[in-house]
C-alpha atoms as a PDB file:
ATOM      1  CA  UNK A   1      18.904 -21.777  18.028  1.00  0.00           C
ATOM      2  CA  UNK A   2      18.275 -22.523  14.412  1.00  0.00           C
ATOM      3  CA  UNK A   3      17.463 -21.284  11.285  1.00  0.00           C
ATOM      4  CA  UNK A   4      14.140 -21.515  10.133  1.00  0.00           C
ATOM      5  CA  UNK A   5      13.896 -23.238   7.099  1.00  0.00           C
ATOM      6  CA  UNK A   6      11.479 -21.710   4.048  1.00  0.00           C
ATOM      7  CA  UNK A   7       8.949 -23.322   2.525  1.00  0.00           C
ATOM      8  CA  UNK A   8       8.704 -23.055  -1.220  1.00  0.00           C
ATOM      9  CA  UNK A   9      11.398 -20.625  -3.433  1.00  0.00           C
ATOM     10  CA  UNK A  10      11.494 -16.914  -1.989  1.00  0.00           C
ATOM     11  CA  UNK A  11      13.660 -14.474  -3.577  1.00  0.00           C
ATOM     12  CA  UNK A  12      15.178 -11.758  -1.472  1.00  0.00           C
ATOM     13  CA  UNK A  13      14.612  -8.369  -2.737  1.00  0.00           C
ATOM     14  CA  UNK A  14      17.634  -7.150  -1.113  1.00  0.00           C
ATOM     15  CA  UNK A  15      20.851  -6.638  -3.646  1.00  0.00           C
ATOM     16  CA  UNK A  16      23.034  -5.649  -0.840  1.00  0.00           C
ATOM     17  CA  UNK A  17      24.810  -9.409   0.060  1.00  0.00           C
ATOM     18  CA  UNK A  18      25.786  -7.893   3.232  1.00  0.00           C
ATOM     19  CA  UNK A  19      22.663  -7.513   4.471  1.00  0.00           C
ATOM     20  CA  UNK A  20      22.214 -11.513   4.709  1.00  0.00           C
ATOM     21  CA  UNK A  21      25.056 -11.357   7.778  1.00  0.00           C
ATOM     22  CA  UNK A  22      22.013  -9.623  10.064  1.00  0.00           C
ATOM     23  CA  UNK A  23      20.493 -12.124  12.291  1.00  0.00           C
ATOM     24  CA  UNK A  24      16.387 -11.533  13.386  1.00  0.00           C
ATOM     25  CA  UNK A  25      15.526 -13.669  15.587  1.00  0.00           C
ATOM     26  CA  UNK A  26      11.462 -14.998  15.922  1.00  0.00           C
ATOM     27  CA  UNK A  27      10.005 -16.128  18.797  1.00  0.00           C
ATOM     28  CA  UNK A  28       7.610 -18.836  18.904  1.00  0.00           C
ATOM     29  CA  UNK A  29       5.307 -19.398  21.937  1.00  0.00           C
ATOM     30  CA  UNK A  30       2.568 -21.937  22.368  1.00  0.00           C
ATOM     31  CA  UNK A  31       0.013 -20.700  20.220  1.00  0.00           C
ATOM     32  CA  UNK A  32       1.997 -18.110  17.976  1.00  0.00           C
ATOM     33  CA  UNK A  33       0.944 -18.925  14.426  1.00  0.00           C
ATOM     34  CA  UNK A  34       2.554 -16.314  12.336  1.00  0.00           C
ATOM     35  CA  UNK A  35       6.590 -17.193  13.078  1.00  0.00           C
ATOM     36  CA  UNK A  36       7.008 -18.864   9.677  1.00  0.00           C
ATOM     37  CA  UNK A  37       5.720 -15.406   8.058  1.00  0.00           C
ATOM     38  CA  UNK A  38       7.529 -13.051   9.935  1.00  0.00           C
ATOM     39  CA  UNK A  39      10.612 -15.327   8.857  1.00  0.00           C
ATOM     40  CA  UNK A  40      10.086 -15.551   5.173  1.00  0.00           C
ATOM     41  CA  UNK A  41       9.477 -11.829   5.618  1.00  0.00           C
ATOM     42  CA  UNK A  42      13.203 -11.419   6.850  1.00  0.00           C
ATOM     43  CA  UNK A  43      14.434 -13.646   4.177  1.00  0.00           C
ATOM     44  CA  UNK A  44      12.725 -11.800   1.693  1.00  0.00           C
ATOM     45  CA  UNK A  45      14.321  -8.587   2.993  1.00  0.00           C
ATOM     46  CA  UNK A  46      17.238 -10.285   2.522  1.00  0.00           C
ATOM     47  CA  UNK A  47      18.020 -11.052   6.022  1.00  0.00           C
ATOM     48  CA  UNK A  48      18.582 -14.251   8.288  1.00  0.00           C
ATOM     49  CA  UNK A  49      15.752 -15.331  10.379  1.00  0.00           C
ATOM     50  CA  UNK A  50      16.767 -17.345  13.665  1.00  0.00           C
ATOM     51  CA  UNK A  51      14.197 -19.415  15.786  1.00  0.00           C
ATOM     52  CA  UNK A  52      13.912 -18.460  19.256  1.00  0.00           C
ATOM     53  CA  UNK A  53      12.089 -20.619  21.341  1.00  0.00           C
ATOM     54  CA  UNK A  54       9.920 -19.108  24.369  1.00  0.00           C
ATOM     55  CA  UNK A  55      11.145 -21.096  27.085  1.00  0.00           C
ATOM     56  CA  UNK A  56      15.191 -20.255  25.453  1.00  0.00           C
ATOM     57  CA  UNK A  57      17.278 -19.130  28.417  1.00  0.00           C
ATOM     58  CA  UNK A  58      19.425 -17.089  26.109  1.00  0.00           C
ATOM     59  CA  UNK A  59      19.063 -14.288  22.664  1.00  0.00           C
ATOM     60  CA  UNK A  60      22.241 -15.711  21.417  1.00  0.00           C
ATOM     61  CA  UNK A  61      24.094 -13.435  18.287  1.00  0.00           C
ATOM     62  CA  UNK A  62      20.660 -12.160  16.969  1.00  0.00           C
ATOM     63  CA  UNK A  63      20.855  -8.451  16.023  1.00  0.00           C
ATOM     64  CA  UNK A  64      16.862  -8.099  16.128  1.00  0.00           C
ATOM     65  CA  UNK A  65      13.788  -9.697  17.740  1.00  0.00           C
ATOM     66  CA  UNK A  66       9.795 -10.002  16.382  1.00  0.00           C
ATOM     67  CA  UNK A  67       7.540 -11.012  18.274  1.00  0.00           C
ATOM     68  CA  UNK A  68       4.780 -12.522  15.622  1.00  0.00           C
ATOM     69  CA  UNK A  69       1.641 -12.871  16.066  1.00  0.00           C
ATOM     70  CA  UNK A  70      -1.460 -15.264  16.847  1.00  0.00           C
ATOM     71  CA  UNK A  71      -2.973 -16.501  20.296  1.00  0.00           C
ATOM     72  CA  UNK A  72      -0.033 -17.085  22.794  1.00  0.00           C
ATOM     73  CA  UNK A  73      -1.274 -19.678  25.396  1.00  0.00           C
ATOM     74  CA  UNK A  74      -4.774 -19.256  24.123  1.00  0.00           C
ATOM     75  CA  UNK A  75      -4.998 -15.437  25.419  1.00  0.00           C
ATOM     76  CA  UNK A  76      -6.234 -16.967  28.381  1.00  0.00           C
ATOM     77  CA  UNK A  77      -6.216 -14.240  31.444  1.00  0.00           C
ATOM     78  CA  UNK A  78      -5.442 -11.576  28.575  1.00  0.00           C
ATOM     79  CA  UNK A  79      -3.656 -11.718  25.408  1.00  0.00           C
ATOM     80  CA  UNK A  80       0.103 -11.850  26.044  1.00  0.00           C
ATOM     81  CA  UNK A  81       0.060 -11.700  29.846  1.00  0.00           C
ATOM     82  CA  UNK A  82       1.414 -15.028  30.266  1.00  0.00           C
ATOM     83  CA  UNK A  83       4.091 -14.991  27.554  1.00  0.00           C
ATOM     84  CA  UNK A  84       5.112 -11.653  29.193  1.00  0.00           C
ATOM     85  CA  UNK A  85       6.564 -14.452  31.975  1.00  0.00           C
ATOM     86  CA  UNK A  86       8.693 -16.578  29.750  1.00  0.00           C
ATOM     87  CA  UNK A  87      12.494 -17.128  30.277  1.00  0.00           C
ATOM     88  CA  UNK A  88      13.241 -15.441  26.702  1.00  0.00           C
ATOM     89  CA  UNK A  89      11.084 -12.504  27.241  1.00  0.00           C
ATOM     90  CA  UNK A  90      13.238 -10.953  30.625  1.00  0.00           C
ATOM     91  CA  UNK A  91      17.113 -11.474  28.077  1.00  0.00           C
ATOM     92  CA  UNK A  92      14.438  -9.306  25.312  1.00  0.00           C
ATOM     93  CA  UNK A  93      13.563  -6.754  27.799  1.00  0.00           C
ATOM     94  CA  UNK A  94      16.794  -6.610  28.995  1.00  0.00           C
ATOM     95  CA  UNK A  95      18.267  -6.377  25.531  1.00  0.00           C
ATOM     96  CA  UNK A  96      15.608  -3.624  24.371  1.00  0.00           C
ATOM     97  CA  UNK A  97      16.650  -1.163  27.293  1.00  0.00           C
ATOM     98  CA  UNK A  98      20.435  -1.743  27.070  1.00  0.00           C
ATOM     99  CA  UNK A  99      22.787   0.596  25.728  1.00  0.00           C
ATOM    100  CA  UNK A 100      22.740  -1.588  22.942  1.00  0.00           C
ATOM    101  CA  UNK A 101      18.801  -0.980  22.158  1.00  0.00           C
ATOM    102  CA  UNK A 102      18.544  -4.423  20.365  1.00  0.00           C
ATOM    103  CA  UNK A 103      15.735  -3.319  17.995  1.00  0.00           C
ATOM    104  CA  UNK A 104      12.216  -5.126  18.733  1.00  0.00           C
ATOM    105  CA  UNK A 105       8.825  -5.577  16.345  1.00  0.00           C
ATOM    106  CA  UNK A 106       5.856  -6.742  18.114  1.00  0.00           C
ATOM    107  CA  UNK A 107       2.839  -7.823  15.975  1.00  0.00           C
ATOM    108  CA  UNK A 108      -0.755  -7.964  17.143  1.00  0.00           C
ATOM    109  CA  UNK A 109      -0.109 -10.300  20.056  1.00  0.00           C
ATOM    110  CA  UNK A 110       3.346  -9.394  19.663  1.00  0.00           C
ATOM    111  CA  UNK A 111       2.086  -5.955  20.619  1.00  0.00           C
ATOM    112  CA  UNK A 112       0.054  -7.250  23.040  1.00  0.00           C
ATOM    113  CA  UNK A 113       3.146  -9.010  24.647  1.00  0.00           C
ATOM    114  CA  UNK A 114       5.133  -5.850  24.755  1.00  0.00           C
ATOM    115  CA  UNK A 115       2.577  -3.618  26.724  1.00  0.00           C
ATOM    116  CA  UNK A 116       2.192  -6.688  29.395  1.00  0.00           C
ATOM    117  CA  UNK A 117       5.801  -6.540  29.455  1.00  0.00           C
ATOM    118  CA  UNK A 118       6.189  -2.844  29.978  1.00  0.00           C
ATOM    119  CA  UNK A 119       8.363  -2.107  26.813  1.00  0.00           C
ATOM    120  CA  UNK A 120       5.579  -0.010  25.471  1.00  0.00           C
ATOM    121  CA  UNK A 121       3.167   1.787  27.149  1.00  0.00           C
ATOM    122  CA  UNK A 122      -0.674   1.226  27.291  1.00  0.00           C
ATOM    123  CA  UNK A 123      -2.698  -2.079  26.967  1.00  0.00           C
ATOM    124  CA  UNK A 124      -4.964  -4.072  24.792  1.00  0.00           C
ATOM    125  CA  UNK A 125      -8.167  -5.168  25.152  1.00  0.00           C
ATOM    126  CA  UNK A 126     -11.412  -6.422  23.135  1.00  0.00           C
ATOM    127  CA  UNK A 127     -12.274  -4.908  20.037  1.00  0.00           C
ATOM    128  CA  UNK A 128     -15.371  -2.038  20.618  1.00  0.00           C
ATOM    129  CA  UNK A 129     -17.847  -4.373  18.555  1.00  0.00           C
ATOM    130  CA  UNK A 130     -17.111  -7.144  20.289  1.00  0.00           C
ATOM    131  CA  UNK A 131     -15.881  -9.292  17.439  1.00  0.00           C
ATOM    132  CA  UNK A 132     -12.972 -10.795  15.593  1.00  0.00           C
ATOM    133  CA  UNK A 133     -11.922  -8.281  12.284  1.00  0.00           C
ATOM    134  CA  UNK A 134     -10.249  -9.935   9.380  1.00  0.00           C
ATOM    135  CA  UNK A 135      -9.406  -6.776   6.465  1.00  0.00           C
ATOM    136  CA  UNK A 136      -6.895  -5.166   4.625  1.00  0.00           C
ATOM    137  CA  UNK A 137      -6.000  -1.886   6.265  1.00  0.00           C
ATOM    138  CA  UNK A 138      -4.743   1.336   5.420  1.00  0.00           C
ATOM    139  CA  UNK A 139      -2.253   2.914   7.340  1.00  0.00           C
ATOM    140  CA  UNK A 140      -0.456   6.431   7.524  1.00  0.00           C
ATOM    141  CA  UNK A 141       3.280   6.305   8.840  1.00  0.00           C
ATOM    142  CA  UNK A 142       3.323   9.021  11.443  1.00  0.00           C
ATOM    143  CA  UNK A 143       6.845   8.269  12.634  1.00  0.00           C
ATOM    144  CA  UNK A 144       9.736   7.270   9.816  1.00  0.00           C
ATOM    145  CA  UNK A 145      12.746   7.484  12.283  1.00  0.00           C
ATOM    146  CA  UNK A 146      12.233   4.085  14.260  1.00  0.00           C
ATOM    147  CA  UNK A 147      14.619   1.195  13.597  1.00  0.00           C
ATOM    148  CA  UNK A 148      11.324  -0.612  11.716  1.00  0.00           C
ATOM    149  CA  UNK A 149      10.195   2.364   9.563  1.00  0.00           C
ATOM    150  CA  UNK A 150      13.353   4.185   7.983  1.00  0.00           C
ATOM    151  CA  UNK A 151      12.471   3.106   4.712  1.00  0.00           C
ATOM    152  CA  UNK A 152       9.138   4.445   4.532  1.00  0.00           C
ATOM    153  CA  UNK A 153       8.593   8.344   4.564  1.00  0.00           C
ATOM    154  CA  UNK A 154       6.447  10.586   7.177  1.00  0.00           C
ATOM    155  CA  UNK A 155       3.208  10.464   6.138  1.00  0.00           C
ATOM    156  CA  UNK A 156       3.100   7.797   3.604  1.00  0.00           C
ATOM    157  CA  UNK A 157      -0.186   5.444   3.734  1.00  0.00           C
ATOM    158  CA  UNK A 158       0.248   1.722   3.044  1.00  0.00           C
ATOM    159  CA  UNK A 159      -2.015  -1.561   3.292  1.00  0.00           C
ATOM    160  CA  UNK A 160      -1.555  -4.123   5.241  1.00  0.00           C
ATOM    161  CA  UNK A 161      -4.306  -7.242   6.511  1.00  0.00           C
ATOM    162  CA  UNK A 162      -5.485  -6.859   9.703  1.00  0.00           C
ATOM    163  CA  UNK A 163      -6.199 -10.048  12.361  1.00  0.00           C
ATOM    164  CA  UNK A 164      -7.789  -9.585  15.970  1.00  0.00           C
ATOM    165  CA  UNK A 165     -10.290  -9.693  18.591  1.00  0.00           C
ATOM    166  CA  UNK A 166      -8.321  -7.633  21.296  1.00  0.00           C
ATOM    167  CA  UNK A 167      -6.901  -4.848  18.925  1.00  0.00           C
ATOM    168  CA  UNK A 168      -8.033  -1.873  20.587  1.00  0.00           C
ATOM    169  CA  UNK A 169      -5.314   0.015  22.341  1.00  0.00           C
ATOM    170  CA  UNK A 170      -5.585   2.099  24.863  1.00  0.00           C
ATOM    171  CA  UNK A 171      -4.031   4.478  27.742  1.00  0.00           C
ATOM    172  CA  UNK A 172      -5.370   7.139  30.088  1.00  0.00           C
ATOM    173  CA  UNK A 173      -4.892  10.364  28.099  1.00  0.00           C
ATOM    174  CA  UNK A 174      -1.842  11.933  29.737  1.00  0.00           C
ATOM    175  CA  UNK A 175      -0.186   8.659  28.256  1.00  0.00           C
ATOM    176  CA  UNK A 176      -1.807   9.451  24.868  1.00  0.00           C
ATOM    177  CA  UNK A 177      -0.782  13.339  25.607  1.00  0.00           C
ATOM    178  CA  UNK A 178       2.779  11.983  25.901  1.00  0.00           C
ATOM    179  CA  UNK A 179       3.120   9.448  22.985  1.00  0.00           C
ATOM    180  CA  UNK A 180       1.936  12.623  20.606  1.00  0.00           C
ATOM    181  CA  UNK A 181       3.837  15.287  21.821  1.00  0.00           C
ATOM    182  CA  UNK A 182       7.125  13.007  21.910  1.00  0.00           C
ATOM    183  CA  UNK A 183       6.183  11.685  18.090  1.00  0.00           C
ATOM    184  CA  UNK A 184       5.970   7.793  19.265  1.00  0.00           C
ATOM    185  CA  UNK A 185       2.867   7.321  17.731  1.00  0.00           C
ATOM    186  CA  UNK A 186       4.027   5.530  14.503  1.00  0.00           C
ATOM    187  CA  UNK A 187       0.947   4.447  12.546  1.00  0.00           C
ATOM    188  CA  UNK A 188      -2.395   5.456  12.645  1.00  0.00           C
ATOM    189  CA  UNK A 189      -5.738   3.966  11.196  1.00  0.00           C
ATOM    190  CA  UNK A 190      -6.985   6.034   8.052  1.00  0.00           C
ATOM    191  CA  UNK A 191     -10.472   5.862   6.646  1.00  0.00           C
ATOM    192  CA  UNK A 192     -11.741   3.388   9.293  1.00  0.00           C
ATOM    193  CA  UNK A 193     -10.936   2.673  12.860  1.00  0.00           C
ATOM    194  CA  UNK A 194     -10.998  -1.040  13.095  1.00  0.00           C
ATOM    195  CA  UNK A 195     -11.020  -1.684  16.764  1.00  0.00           C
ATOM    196  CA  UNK A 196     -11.727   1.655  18.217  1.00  0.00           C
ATOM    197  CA  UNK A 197      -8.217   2.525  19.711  1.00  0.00           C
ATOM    198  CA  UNK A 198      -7.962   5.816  20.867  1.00  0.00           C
ATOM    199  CA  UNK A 199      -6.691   8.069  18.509  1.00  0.00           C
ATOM    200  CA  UNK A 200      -6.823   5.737  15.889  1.00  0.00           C
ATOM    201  CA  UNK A 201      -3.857   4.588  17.087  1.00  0.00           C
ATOM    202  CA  UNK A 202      -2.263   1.396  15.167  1.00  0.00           C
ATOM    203  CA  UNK A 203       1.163   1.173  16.247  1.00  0.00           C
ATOM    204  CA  UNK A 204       3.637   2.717  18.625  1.00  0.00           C
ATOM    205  CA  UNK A 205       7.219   3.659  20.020  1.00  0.00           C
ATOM    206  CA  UNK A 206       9.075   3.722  22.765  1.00  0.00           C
ATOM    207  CA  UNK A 207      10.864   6.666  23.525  1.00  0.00           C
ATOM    208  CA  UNK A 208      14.591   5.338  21.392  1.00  0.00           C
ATOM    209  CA  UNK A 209      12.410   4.267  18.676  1.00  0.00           C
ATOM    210  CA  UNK A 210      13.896   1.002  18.803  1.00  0.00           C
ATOM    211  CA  UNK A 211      11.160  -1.283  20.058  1.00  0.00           C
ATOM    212  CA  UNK A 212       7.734  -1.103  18.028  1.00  0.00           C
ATOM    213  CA  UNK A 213       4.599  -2.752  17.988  1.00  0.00           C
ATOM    214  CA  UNK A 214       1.885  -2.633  16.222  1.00  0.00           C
ATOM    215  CA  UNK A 215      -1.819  -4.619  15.860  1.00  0.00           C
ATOM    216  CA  UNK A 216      -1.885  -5.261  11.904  1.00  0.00           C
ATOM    217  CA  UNK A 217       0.542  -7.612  10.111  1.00  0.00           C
ATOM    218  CA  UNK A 218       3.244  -6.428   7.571  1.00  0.00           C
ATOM    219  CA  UNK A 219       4.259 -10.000   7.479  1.00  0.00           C
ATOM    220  CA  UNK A 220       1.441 -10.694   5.367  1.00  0.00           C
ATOM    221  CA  UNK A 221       2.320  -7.430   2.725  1.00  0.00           C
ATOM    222  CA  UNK A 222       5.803  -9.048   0.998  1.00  0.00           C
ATOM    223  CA  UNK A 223       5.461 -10.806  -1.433  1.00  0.00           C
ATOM    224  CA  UNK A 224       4.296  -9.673  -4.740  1.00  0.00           C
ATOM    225  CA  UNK A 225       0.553 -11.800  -6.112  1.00  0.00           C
ATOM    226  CA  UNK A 226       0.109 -12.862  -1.735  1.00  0.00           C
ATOM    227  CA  UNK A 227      -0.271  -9.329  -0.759  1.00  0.00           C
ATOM    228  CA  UNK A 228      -3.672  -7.186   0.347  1.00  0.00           C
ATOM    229  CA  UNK A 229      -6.578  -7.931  -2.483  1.00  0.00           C
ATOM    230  CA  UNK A 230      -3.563  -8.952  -4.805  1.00  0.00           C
ATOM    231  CA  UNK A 231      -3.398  -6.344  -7.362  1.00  0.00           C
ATOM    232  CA  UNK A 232      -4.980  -3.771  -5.030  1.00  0.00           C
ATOM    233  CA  UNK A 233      -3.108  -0.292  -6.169  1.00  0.00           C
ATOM    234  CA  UNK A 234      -2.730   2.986  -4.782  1.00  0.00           C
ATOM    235  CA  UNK A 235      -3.311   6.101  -6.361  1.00  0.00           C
ATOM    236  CA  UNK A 236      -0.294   5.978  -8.328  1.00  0.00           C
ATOM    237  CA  UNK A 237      -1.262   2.270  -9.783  1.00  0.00           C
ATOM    238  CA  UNK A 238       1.483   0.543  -8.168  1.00  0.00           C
ATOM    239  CA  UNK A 239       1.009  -2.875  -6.273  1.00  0.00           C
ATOM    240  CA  UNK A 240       0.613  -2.663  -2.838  1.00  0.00           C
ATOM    241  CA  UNK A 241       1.153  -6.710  -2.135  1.00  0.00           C
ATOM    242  CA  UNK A 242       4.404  -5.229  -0.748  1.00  0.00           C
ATOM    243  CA  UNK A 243       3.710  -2.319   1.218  1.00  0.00           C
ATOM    244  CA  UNK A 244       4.837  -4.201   4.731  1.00  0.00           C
ATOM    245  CA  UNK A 245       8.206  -4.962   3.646  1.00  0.00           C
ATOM    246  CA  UNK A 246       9.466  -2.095   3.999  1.00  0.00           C
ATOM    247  CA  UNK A 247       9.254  -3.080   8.271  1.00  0.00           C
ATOM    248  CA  UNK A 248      12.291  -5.688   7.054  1.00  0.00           C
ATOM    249  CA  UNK A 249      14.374  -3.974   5.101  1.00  0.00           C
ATOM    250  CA  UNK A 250      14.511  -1.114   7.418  1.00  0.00           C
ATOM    251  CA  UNK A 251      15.666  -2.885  10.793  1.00  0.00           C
ATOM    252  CA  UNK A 252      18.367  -4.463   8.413  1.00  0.00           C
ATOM    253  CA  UNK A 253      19.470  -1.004   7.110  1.00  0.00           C
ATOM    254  CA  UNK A 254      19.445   0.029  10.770  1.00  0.00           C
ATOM    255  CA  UNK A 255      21.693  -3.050  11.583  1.00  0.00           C
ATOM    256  CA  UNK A 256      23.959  -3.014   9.038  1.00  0.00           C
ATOM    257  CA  UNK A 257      24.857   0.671   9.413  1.00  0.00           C
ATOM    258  CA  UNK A 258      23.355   2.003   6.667  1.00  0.00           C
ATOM    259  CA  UNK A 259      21.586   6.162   6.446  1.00  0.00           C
ATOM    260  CA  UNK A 260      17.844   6.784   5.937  1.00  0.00           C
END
């Protein structure tokens, strides 16, 4: 277990030092091609990304997990329903329903992963049209309280790109029933459903909060000039290349004991 190295000069946005003690680990399986984002991510939170290898028999001292995205094993059979077998992914389920709740992002087939394996509830399958979606998406934050959202506020709408050809989520509706009575719904497409997931449903709970997952990519929103249609602004003309780091910062407040 190493850390991963960055490439080029990042600085952390973080000015808390303390925050660089908190370990996220991210897992790499064959075909996972957005590790080395999720990890400058972290480091621009201010964080310490760790490398966890699929076939590692052992978490080691990490304090979080994402699981990034891209096309583990080629999606072949479904997207994530082989990865949901590797040796790392039982010590992550295990972790994620301990006492200890090790807190646990899931991106697109990250997402996909965690419904195959059961952490959330649901499943993924081909988007309604039938094609692969590349676009910048808004998003409205319908749940603030998980260990990947404190930092953002109920009801806030950010932008983040978008990746996939099995993005749509779905469940049979006393599942859906359940996710919005018990507020684990925790983003939701606005102005366009992508994918055509029920509900407009972009990213969900489970019931501690602590494991989340989710089909678009803050990875890819952190960096100010690299971010959504750089320069793209909100209604109050501020930048939104940023608007997915606030996934980062968060689990590290979470970790390092700090209040919403």
């Amino acid at each position: 277990m190493t850390s991963i190295p960055l490439i080029g000069e990042a600085v952390a946005v973080a000015a808390e030092p303390r925050l660089a003690g908190a370990k996220i680990g991210v897992v790499t399986f064959p075909g996972t091609l957005d590790d080395r984002d999720a990890a400058r991510a972290v480091r621009l939170a201010g964080g310490t990304a760790v490398s966890l290898w699929h076939a590692d028999s052992e978490l080691g001292d990490v304090d979080a997990v994402i699981i990034p995205g891209g096309f583990s094993y080629g999606d072949y059979l479904r997207a994530g329903a082989i990865s949901r077998f590797a040796p790392l992914m039982s010590k992550i389920i295990d972790a994620a329903n301990s006492d200890a709740k090790l807190p646990v992002l899931g991106i697109c087939n990250g997402f996909q992963i965690l419904t195959e394996s059961h952490l959330l509830p649901g499943s993924m399958i081909k988007n309604d049209h039938l094609k692969f979606i590349c676009r910048d998406q808004t998003l409205r934050v319908e749940n603030a309280n998980t260990a990947w959202t404190v930092d953002y506020t109920d009801g806030q709408e950010i932008i983040v790109p978008l990746k996939n050809q099995d993005g749509q989520y779905i469940a049979d509706e006393k599942t859906l029933d359940a996710l919005e009575a018990e507020g684990r719904v925790v983003f939701r497409y606005v102005g366009f459903n992508p994918n055509g997931s029920r509900r407009d449903i972009a990213g969900i709970s489970n019931a501690a909060g602590n494991v989340v997952g989710l089909m678009p990519h803050p990875e890819h929103a952190v960096e100010a000039g690299f971010g959504p249609e750089s320069g793209l602004t909100g209604s109050a003309g501020d930048s939104r290349d940023t608007d997915g780091l606030g996934f980062f910062t968060s689990v590290l407040t979470k970790i390092v004991g700090g209040d919403k």
